[in-house]
N, C-alpha and C. Protein backbone atom coordinates (compact mmCIF):
# COMPACT_ATOMS: atom_id res chain seq x y z
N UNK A 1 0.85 -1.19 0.00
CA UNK A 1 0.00 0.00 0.00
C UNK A 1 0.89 1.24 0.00
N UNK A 2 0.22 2.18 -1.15
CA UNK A 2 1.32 3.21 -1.09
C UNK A 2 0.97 4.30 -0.21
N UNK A 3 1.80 5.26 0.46
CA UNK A 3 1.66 6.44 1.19
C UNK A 3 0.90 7.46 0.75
N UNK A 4 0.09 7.62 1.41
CA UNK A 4 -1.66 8.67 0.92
C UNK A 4 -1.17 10.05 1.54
N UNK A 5 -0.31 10.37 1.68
CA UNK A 5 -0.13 11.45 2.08
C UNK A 5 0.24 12.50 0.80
N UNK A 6 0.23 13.90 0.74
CA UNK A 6 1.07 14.28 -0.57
C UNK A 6 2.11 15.85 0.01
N UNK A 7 1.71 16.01 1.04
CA UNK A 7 3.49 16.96 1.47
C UNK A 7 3.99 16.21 2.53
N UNK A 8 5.84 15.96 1.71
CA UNK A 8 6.68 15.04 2.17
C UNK A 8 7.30 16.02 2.43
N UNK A 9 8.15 15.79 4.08
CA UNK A 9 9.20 16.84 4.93
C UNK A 9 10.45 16.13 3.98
N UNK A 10 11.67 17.24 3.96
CA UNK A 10 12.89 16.99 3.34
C UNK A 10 13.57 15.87 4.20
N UNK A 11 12.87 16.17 5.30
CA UNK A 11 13.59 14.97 6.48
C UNK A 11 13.42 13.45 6.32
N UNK A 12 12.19 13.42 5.78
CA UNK A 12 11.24 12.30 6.14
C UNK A 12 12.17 11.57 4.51
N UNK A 13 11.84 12.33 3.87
CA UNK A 13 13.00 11.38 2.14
C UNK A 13 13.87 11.17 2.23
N UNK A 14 14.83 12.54 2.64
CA UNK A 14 16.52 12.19 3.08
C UNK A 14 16.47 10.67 4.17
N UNK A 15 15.34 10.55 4.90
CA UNK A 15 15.92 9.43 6.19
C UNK A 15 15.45 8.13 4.71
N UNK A 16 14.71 8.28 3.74
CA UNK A 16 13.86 7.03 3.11
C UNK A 16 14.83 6.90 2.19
N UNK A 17 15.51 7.66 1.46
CA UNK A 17 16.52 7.30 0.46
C UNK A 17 18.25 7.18 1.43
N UNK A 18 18.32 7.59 2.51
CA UNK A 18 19.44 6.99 3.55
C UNK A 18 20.40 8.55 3.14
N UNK A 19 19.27 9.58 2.82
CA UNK A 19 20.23 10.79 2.53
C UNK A 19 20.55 11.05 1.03
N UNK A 20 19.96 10.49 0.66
CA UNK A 20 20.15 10.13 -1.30
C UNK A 20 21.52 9.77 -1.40
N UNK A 21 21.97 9.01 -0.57
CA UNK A 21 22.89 7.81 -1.13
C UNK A 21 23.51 7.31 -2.49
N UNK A 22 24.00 7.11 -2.95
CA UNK A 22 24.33 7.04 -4.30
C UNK A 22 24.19 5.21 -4.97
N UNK A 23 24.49 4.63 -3.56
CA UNK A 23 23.53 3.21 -3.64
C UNK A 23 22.06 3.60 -3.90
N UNK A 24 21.21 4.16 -3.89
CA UNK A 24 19.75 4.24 -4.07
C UNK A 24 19.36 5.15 -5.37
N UNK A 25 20.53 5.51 -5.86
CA UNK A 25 20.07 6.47 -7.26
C UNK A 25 19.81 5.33 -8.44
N UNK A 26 18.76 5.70 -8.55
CA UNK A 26 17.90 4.53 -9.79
C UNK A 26 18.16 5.40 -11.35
N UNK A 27 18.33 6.72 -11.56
CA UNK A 27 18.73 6.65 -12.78
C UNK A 27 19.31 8.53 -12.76
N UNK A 28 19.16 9.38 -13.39
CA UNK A 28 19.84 10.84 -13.64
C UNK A 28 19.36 11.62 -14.98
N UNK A 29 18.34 12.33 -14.64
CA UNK A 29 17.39 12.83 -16.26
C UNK A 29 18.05 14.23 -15.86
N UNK A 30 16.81 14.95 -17.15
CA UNK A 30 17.75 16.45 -17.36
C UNK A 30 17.89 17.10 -16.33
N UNK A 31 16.99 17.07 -15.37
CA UNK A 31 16.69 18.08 -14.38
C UNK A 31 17.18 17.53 -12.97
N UNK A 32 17.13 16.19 -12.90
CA UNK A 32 18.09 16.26 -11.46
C UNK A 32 17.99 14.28 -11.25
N UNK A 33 18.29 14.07 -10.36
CA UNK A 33 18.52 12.58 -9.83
C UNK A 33 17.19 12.03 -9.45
N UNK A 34 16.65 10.60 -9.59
CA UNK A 34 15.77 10.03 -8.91
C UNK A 34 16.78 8.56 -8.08
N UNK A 35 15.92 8.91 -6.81
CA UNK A 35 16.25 7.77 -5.92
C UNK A 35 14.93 6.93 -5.14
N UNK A 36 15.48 5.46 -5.05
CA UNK A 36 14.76 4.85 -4.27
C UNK A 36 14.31 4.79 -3.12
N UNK A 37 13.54 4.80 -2.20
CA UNK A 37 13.32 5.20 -0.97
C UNK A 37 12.23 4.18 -0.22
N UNK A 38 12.52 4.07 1.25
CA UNK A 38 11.94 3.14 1.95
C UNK A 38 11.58 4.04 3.04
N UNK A 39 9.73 4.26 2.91
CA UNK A 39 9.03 4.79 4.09
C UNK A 39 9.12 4.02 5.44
N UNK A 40 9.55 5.14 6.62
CA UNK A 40 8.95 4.17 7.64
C UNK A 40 7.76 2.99 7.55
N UNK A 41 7.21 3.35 6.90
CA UNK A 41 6.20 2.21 7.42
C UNK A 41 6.23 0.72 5.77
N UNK A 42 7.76 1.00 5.65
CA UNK A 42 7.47 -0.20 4.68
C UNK A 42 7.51 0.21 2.93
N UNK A 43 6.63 0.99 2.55
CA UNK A 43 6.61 1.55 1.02
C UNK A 43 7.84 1.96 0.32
N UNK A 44 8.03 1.36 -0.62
CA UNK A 44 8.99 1.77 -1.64
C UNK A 44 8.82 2.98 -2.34
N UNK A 45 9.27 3.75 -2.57
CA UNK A 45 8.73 4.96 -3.63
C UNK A 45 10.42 5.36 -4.28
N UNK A 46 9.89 6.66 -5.61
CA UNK A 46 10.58 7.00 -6.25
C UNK A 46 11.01 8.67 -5.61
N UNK A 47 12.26 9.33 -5.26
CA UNK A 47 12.06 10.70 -4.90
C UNK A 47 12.63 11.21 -6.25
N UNK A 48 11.93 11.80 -6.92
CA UNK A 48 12.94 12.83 -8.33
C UNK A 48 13.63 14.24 -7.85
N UNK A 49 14.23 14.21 -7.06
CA UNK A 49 15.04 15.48 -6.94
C UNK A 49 15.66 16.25 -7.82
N UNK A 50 14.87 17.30 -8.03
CA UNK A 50 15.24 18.09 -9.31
C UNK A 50 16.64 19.26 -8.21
N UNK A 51 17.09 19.67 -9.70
CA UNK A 51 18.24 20.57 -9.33
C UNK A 51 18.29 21.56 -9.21
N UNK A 52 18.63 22.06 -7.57
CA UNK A 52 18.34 23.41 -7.57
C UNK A 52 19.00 24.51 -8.01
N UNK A 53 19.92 24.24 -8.98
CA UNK A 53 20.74 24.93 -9.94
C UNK A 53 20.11 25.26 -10.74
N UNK A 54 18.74 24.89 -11.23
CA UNK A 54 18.36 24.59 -12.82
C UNK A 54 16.89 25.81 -12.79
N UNK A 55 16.55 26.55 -13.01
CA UNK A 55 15.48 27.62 -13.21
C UNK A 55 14.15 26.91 -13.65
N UNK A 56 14.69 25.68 -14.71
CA UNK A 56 13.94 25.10 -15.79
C UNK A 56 13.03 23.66 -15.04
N UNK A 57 14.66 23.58 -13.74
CA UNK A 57 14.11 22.48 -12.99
C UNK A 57 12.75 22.85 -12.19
N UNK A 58 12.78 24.12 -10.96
CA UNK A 58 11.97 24.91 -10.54
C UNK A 58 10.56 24.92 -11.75
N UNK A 59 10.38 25.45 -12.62
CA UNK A 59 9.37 25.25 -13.46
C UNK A 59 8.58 23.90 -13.91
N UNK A 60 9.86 22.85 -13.90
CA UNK A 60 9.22 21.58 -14.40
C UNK A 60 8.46 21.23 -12.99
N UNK A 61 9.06 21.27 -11.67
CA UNK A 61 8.51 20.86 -10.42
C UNK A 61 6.73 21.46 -10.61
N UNK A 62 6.81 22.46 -10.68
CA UNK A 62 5.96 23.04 -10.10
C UNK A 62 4.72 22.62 -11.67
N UNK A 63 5.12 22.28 -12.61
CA UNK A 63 4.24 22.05 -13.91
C UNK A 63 3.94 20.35 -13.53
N UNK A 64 4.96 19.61 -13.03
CA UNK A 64 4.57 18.46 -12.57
C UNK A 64 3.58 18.64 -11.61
N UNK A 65 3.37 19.23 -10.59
CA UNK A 65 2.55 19.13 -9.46
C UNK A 65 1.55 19.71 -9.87
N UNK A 66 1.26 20.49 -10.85
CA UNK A 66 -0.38 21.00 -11.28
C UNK A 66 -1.23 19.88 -12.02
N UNK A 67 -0.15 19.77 -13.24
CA UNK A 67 -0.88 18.60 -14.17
C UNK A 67 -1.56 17.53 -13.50
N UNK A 68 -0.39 16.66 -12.79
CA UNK A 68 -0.51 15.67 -12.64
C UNK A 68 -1.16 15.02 -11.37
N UNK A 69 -0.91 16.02 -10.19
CA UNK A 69 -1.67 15.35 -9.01
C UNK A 69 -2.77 15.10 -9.01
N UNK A 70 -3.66 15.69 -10.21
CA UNK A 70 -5.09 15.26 -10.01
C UNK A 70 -5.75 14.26 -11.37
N UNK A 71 -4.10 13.96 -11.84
CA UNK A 71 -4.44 13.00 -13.06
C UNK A 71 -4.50 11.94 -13.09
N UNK A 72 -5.14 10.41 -12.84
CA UNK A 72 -5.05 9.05 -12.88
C UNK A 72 -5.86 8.04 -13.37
N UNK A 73 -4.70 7.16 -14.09
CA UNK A 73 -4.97 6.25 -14.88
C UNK A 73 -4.21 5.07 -14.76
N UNK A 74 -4.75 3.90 -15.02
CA UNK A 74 -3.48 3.20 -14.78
C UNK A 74 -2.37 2.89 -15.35
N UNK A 75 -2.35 3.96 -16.61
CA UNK A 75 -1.10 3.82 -17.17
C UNK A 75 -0.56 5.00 -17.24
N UNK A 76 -0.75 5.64 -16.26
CA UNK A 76 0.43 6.95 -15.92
C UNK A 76 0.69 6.61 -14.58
N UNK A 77 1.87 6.92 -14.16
CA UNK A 77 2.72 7.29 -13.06
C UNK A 77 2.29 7.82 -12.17
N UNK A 78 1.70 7.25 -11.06
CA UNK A 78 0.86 7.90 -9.91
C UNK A 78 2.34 8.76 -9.16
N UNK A 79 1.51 10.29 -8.74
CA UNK A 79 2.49 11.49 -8.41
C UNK A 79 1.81 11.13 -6.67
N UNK A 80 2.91 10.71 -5.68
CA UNK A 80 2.34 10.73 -4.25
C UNK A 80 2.41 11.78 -3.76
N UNK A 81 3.27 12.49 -3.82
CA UNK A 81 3.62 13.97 -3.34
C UNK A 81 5.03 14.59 -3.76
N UNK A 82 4.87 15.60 -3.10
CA UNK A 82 6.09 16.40 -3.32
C UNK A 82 6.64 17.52 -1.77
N UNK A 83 8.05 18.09 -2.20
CA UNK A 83 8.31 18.63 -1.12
C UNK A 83 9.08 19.92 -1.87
N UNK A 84 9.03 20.64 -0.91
CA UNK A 84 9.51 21.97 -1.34
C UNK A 84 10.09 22.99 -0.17
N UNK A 85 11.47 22.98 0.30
CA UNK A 85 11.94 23.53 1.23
C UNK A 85 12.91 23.96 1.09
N UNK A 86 13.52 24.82 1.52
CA UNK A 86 14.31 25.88 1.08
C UNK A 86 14.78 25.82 -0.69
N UNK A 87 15.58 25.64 -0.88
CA UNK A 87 16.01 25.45 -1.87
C UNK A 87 15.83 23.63 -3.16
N UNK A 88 15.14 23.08 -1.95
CA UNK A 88 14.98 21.62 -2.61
C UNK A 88 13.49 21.92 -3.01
N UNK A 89 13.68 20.99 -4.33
CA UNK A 89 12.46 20.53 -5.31
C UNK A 89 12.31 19.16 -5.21
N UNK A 90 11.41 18.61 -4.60
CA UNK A 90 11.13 16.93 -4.91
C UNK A 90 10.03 16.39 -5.42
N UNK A 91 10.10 15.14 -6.24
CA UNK A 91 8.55 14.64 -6.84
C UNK A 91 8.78 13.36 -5.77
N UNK A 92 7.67 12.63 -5.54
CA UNK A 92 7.48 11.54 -4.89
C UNK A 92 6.58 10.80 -5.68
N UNK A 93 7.21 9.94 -6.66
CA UNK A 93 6.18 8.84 -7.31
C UNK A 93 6.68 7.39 -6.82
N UNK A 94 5.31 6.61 -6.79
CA UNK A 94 5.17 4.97 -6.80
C UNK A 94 6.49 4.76 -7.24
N UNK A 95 7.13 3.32 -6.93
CA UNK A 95 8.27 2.93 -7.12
C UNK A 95 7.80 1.64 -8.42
N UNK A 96 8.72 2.00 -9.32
CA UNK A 96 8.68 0.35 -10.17
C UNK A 96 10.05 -0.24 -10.05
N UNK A 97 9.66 -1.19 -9.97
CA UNK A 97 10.52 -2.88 -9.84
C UNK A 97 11.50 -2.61 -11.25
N UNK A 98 11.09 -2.78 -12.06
CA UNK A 98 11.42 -2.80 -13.74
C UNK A 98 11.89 -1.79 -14.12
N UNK A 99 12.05 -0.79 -13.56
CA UNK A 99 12.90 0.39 -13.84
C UNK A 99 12.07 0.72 -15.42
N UNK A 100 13.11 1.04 -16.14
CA UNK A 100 12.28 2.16 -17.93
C UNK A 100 12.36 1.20 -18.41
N UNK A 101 11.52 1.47 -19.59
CA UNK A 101 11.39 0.53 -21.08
C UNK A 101 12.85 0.11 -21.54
N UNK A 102 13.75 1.62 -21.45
CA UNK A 102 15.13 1.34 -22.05
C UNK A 102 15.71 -0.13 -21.29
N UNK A 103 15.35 0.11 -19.95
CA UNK A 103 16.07 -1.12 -19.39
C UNK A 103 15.96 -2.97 -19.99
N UNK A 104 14.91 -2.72 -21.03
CA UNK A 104 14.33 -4.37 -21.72
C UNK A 104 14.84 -3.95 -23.18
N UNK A 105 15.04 -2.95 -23.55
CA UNK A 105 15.54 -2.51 -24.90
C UNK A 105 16.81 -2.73 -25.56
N UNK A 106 17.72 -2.52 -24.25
CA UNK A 106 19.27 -2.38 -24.28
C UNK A 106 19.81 -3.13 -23.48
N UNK A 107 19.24 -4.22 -22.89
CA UNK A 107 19.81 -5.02 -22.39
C UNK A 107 19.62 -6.29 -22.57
N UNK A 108 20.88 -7.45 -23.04
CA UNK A 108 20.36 -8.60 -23.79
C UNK A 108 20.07 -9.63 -22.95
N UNK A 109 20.50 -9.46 -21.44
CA UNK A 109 19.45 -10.10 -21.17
C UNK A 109 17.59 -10.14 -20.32
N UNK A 110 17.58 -8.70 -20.06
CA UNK A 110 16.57 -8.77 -19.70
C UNK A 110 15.85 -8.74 -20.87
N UNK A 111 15.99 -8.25 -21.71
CA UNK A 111 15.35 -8.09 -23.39
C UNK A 111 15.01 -10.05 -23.25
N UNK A 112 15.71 -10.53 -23.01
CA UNK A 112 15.00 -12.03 -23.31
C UNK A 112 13.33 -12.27 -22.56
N UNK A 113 13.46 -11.48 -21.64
CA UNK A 113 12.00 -11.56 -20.53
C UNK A 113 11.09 -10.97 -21.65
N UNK A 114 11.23 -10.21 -22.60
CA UNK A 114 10.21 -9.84 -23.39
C UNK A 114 9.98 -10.78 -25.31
N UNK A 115 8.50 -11.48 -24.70
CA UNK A 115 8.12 -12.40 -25.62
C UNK A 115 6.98 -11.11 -26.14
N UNK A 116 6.67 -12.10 -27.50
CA UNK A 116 6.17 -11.20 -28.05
C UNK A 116 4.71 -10.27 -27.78
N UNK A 117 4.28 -11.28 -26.75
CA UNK A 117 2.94 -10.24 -26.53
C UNK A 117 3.29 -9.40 -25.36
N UNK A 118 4.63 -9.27 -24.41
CA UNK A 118 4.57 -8.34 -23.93
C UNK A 118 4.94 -6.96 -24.10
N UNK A 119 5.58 -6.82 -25.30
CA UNK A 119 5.87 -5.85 -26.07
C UNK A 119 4.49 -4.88 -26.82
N UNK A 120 3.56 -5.53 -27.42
CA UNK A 120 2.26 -5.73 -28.15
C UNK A 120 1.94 -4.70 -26.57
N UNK A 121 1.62 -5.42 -25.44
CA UNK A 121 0.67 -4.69 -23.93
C UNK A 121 1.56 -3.83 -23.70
N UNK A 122 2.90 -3.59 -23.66
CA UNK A 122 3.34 -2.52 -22.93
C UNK A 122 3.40 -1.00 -24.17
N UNK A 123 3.01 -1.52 -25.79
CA UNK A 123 2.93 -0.29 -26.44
C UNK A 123 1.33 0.05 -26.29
N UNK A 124 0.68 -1.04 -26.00
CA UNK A 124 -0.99 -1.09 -26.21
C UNK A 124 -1.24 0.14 -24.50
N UNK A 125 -0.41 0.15 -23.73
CA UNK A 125 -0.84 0.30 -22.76
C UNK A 125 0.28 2.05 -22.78
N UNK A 126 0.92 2.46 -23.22
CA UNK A 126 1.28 3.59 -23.88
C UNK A 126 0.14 4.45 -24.64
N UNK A 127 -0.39 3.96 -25.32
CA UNK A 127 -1.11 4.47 -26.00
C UNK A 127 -2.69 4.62 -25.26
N UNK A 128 -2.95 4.11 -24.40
CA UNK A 128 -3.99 4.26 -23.28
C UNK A 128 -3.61 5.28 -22.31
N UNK A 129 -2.57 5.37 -22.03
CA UNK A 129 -1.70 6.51 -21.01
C UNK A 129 -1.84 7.96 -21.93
N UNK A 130 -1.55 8.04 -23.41
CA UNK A 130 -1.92 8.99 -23.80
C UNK A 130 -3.40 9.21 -24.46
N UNK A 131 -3.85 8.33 -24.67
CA UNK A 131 -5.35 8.74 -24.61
C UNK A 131 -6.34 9.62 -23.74
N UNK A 132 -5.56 8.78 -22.44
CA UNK A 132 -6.09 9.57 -21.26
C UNK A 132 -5.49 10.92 -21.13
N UNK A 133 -4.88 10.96 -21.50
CA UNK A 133 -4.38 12.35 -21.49
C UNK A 133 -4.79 13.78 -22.36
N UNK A 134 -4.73 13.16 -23.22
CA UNK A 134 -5.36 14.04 -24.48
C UNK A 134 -6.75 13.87 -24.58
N UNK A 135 -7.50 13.01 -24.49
CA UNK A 135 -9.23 13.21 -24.62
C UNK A 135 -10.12 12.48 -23.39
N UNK A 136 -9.46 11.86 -22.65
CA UNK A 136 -10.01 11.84 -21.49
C UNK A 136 -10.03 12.35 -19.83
N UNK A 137 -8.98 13.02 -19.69
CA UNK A 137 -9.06 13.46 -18.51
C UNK A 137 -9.56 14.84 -18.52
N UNK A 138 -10.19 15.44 -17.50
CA UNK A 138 -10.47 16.57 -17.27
C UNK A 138 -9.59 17.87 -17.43
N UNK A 139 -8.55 17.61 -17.50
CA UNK A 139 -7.62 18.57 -18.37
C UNK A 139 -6.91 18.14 -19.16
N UNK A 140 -7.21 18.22 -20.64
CA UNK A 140 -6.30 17.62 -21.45
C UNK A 140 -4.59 17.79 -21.52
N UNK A 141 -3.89 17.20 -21.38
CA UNK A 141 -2.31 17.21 -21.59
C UNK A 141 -1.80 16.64 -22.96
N UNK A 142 -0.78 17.37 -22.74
CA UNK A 142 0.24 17.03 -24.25
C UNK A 142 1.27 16.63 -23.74
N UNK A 143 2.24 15.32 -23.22
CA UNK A 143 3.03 15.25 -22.74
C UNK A 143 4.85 15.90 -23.23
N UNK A 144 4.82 16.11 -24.23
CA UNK A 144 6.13 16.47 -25.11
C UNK A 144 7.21 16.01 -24.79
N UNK A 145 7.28 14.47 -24.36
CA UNK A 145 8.86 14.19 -24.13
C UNK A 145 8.63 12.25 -23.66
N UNK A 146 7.79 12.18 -24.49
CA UNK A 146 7.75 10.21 -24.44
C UNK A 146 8.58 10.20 -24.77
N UNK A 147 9.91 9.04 -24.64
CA UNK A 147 10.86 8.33 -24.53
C UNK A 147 11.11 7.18 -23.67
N UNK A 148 11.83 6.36 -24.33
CA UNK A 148 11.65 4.67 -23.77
C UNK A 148 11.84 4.99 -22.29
N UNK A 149 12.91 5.99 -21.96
CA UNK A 149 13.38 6.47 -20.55
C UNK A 149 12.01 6.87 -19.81
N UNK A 150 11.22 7.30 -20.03
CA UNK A 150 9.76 7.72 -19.63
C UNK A 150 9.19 7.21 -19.63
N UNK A 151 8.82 5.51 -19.74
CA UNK A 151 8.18 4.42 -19.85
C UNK A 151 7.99 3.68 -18.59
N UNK A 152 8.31 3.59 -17.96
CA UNK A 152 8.10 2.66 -16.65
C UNK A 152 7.38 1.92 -16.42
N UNK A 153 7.86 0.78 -16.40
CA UNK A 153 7.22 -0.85 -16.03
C UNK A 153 7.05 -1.61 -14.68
N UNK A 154 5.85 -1.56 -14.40
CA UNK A 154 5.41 -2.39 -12.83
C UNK A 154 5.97 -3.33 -12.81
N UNK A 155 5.65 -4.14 -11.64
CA UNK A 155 6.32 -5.28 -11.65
C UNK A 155 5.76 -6.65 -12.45
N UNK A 156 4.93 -6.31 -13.30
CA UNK A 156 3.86 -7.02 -14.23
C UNK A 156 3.99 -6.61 -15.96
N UNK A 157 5.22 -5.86 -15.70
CA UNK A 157 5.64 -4.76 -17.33
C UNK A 157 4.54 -4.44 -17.43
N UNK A 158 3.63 -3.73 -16.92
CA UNK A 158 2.52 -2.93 -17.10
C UNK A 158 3.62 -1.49 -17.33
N UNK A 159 2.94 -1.05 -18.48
CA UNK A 159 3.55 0.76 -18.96
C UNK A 159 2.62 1.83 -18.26
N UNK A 160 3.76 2.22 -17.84
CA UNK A 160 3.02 3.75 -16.79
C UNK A 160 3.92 4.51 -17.32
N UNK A 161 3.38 5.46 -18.11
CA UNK A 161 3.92 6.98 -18.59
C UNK A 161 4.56 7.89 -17.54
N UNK A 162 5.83 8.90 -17.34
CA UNK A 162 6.50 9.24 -16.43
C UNK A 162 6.56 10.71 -16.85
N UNK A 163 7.62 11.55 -15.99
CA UNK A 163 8.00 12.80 -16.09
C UNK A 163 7.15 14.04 -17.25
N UNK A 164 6.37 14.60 -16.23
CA UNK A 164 6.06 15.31 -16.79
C UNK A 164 6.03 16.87 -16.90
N UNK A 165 7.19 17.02 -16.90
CA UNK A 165 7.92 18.18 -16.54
C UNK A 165 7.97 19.14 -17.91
N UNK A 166 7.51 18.81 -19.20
CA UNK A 166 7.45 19.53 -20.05
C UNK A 166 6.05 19.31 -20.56
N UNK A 167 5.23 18.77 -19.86
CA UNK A 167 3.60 18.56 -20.73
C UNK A 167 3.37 20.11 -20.66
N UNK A 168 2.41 20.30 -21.60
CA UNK A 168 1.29 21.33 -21.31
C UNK A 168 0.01 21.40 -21.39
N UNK A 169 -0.77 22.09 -20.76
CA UNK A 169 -2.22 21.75 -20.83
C UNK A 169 -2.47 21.93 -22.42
N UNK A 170 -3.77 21.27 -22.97
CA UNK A 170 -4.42 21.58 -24.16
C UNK A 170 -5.77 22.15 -23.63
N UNK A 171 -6.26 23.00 -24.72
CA UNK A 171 -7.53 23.63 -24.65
C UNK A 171 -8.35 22.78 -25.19
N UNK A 172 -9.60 22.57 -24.67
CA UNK A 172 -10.16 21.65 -24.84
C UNK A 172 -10.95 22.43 -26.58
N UNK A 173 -11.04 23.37 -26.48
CA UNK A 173 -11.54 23.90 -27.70
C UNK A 173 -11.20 23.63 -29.24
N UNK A 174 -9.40 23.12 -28.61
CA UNK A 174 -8.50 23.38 -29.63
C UNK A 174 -8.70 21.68 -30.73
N UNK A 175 -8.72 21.72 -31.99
CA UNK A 175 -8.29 20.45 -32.43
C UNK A 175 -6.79 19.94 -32.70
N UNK A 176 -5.90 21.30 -32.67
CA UNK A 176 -4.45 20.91 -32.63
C UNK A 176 -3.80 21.45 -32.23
N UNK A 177 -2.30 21.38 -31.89
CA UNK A 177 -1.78 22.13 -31.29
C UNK A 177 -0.36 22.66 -31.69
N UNK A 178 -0.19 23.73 -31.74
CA UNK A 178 0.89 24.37 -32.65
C UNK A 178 2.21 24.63 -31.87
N UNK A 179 3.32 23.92 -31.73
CA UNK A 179 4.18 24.25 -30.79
C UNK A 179 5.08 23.75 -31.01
N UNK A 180 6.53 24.82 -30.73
CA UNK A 180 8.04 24.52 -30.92
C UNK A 180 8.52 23.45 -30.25
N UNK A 181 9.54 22.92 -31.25
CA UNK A 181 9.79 20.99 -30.38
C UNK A 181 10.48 21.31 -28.78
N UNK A 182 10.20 20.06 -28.03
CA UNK A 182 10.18 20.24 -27.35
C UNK A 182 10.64 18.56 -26.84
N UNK A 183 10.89 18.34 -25.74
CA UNK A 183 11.69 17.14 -25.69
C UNK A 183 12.86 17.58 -24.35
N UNK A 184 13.44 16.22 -24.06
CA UNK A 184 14.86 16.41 -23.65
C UNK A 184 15.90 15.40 -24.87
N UNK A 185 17.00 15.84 -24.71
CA UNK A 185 17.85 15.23 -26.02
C UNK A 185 18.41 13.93 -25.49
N UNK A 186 18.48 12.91 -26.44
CA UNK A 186 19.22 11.72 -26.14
C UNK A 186 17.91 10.34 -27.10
C-alpha cells in the first residue's frame, strides 16, 4: 500500500533514500537525480530530486505538481507527493521494480523476458496513457517528451507513462496544437 499522504518533509526522504545515497540512485534525467526510498512504514517509492541549480528544474517541479496530481490512470505514473523547502524541489512517485522501457531494450538479457505479446501490452498500454491524457481526462495534456526512458514498467511490465515536466495543458476547444519541439535530447 502506497503512502496517501502528498506533502513530504525533506527529512522524512533524506531518512527514506538513507540521505540520497548514491547506492539508491535509480537513474539521472535532465533536471536532477531520482532515488529509491523506503518509508517508515514499509513503502517503496521513487524521490525525483530536481536541481536546484536549474530555473527550468523549478518550473518543471511546479508544472509536474499541477498537471498531474489530479491526473489518474493506470497507465500513468501515480504522483504521491512532493516537497519543497528551502532550496529543494522533490517529486514523490510509486516505485517500479522494472525500472524504464530502455532497461528491456538495451539489455540482452533482460530483453529475453520480453516475448512477443509483452511488447504488443506494454505499447498497447502507452497508448492508453496517452489517450487519457489528451481526450479523457479533465484537463487535457500534451506530454512532449515520451521516450523509452519515460516508460516505466510495474512489476507485471505494465507501462506507466512518467515525467512530466514539459507537458502542457491543451484547450479543450482546440483540435491541434501548434508548438516549438520540445523534448529532452538523447
Amino acid at each position: 500500500m502506497q503512502e496517501q499522504q502528498f506533502a513530504f518533509s525533506l527529512d522524512m526522504l533524506a531518512e527514506a533514500t538513507e540521505n540520497f545515497h548514491y547506492k539508491n540512485k535509480l537513474g539521472q534525467g535532465g533536471f536532477g537525480a531520482v532515488y529509491k526510498g523506503i518509508t517508515r512504514n514499509g513503502n517503496e517509492i521513487a524521490v525525483k530530486n530536481l536541481s536546484a541549480k536549474s530555473t527550468q528544474g523549478n518550473r518543471e517541479f511546479m508544472n509536474e505538481v499541477k498537471l498531474v496530481a489530479n491526473v489518474q490512470h493506470r497507465n500513468l505514473a501515480k504522483l504521491l507527493g512532493c516537497c519543497a523547502e528551502g532550496n529543494e524541489r522533490l517529486l514523490v512517485y510509486e516505485y517500479f521494480p522494472n525500472k524504464s522501457l530502455d532497461t528491456f531494450l538495451f539489455d540482452s538479457e533482460k530483453g529475453r523476458e520480453l516475448d512477443w505479446q509483452k511488447p504488443y501490452s506494454i505499447v498497447v498500454g502507452i497508448a492508453r496513457g496517452l489517450l487519457s491524457l489528451h481526450e479523457d481526462s479533465q484537463l487535457r495534456i500534451i506530454h512532449r517528451d515520451i521516450k523509452v526512458n519515460n516508460i516505466l514498467l510495474d512489476h507485471k511490465l505494465n507501462a506507466k507513462i512518467a515525467d512530466f515536466g514539459l507537458a502542457k495543458p491543451f484547450p479543450e476547444d482546440e483540435t491541434h496544437i501548434h508548438t516549438r519541439v520540445a523534448g529532452t535530447y538523447g
